[in-house]
Structures are given as C-alpha cells and as structure tokens.
Protein backbone atom coordinates (compact mmCIF):
# COMPACT_ATOMS: atom_id res chain seq x y z
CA UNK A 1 21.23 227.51 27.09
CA UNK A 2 22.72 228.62 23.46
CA UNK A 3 25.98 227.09 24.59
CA UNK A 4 24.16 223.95 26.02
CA UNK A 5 22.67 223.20 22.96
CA UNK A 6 26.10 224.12 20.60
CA UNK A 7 27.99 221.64 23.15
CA UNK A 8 25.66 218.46 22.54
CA UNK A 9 25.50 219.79 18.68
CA UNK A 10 29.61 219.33 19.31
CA UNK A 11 29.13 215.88 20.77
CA UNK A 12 26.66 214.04 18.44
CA UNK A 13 29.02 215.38 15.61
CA UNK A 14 31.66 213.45 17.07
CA UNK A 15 28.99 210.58 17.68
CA UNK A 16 28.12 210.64 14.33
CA UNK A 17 31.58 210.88 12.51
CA UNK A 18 33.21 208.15 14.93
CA UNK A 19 30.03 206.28 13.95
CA UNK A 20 30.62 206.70 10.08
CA UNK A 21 34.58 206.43 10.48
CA UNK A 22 33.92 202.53 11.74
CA UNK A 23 31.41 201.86 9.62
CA UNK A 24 28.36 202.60 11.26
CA UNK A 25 25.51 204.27 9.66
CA UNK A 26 22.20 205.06 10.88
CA UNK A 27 21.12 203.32 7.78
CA UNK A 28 22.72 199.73 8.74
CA UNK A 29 21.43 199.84 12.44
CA UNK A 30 18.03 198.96 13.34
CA UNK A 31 16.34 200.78 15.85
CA UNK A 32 15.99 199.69 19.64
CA UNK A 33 12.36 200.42 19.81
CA UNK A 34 10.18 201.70 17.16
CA UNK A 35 10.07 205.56 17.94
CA UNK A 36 6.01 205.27 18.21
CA UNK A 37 6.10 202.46 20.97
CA UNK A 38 8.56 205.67 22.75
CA UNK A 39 5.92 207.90 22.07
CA UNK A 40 3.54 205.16 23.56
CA UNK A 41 5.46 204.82 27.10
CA UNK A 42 6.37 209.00 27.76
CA UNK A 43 2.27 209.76 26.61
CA UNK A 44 1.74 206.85 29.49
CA UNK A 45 4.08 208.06 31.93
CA UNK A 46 3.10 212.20 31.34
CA UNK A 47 -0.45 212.53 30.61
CA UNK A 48 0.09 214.20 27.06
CA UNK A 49 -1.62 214.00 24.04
CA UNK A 50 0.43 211.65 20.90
CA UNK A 51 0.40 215.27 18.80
CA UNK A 52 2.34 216.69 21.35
CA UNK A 53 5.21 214.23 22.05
CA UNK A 54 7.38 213.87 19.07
CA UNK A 55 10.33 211.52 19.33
CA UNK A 56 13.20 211.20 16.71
CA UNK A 57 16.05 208.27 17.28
CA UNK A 58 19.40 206.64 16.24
CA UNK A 59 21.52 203.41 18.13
CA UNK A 60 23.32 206.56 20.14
CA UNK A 61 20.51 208.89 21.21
CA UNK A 62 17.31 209.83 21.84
CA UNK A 63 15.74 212.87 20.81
CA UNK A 64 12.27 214.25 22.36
CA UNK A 65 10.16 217.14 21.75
CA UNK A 66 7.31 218.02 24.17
CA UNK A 67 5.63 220.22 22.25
CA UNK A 68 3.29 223.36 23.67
CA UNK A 69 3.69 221.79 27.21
CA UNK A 70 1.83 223.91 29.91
CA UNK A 71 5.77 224.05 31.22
CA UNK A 72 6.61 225.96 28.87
CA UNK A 73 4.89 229.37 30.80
CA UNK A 74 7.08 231.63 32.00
CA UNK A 75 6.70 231.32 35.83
CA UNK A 76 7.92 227.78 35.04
CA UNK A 77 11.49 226.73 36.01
CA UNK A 78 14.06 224.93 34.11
CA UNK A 79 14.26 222.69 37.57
CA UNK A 80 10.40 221.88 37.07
CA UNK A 81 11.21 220.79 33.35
CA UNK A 82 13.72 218.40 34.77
CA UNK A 83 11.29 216.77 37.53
CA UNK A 84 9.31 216.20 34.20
CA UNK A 85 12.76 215.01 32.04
CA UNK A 86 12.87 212.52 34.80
CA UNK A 87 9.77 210.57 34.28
CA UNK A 88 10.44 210.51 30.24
CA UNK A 89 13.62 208.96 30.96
CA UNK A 90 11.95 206.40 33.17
CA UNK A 91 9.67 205.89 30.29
CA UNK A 92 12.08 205.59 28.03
CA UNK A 93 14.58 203.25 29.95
CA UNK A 94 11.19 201.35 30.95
CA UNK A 95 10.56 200.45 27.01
CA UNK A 96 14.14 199.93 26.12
CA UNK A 97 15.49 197.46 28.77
CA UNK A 98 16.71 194.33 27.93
CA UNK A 99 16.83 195.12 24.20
CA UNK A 100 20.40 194.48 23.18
CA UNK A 101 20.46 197.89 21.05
CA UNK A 102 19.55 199.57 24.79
CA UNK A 103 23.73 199.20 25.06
CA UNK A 104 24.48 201.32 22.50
CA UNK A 105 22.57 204.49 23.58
CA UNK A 106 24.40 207.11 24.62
CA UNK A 107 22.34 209.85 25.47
CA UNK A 108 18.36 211.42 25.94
CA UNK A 109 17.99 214.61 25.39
CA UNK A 110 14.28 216.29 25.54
CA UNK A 111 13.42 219.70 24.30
CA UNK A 112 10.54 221.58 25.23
CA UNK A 113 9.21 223.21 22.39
CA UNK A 114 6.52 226.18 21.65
CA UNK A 115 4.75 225.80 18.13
CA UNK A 116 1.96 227.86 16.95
CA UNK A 117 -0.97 226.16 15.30
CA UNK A 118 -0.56 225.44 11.64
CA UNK A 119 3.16 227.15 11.78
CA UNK A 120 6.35 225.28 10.57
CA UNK A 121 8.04 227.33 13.02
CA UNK A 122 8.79 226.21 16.41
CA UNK A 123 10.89 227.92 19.28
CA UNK A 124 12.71 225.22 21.61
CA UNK A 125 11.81 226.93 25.28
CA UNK A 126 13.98 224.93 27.15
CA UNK A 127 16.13 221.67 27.03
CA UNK A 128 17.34 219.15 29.06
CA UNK A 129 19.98 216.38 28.37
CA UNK A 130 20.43 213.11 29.84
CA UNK A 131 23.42 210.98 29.56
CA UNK A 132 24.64 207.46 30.06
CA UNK A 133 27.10 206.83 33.12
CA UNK A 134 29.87 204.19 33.69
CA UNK A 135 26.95 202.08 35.28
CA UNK A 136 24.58 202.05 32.42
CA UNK A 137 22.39 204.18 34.17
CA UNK A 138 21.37 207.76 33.02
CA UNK A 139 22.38 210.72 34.76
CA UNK A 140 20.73 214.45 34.27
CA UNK A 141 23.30 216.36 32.47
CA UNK A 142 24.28 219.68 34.47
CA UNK A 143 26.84 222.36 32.00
C-alpha cells in the first residue's frame, strides 16, 4: 500500500509540474463541479453522513476521504472497499458528465480514513485509485 500511495504521489507530481510547465495552475482553472455538490452525489449514492465524506479537487483529479467508514474494521477487505470505490465513482462521473472540465480529469482516487474524535490526526486505512482509460471511462487501478 506504502508503494501505492508513493507511486500516485510520483504521478500527480508529474501532473502538477507538466500542468505548471504549460501554464496551468490550479489557480487559473475553475473547478468542474463545486466539491460540495461531489459531496452531495457520493452521500446520495453511499448512505454517509456530509461529516464523513470529505472531497478535495483540481481539473486533473479527484481526491476523497471516507472518513471512520464501518469498512474500515479489520475483517474488512481491500476488495469490499473497492465494491464501495465503485459506487463513488458512479457518483462522481454521475455529477460531472457533460461538463466540459469532465475532459480534463485524469484520475479518482478515494482514501479510507480512521480519525479519532476531536484529533487532527488521521490514519488513511486503505486506498483505492481510479483512473481514466483511452475511452474516457474510469478503470479501478490494480499496482
């Protein structure tokens, strides 16, 4: 998982600097979607509360943190985190389509994430990384 994380660390550096290298900043790009009406469609789609979906995003990715999911137990499986991953990315897509800045997006990635009450410290349990194919579709990202 530590190298899973480091490798999409690797590739949103190289998002980033190819971004700022042809003159695109996060600051000059609007955003698809407002990052609450994202928050709006996965709460839909999952059942969770707003506090515990947090979602953070660019014109190239994604980024969502499910935060003291009932997944995060430890007789739960990474593959049952992905059957979950799914219907985000659903959401997601759902919410995006037929925006023009829906083009640009590269990637989803969702952590799931154990915070203790009233602690600035959280502890990412598990991730899981979707990326865009040569269709436009998104694809469940297996290292």
């Amino acid at each position: 998982m530590l190298w899973r994380r480091c490798a999409l660390i690797a590739f949103l550096g190289v998002s980033v600097a190819w971004a700022s290298g042809i003159g695109l900043t996060h600051s000059q790009a609007a955003p698809a979607v407002p990052d609450i009406e994202i928050e709006q469609s996965i709460t839909s789609a999952t059942g969770y509360d707003t506090n515990a979906v947090e979602v953070a995003s660019n014109e190239f990715q994604i980024v969502v943190a499910i935060v003291n999911s009932d997944l995060n137990g430890p007789l739960i499986t990474h593959r049952d985190r992905e059957a979950e991953a799914a219907k985000i990315v659903e959401a997601i897509v759902a919410v995006l389509k037929g925006n023009p800045a829906y083009e640009k997006l590269l990637a989803i990635h969702i952590d799931y994430v154990s915070r203790e009450p009233q602690a600035n410290h959280s502890h990412v349990v598990d991730a899981v990384d979707y990326r865009r194919n040569l269709n436009g579709s998104f694809d469940l990202h297996r290292t």
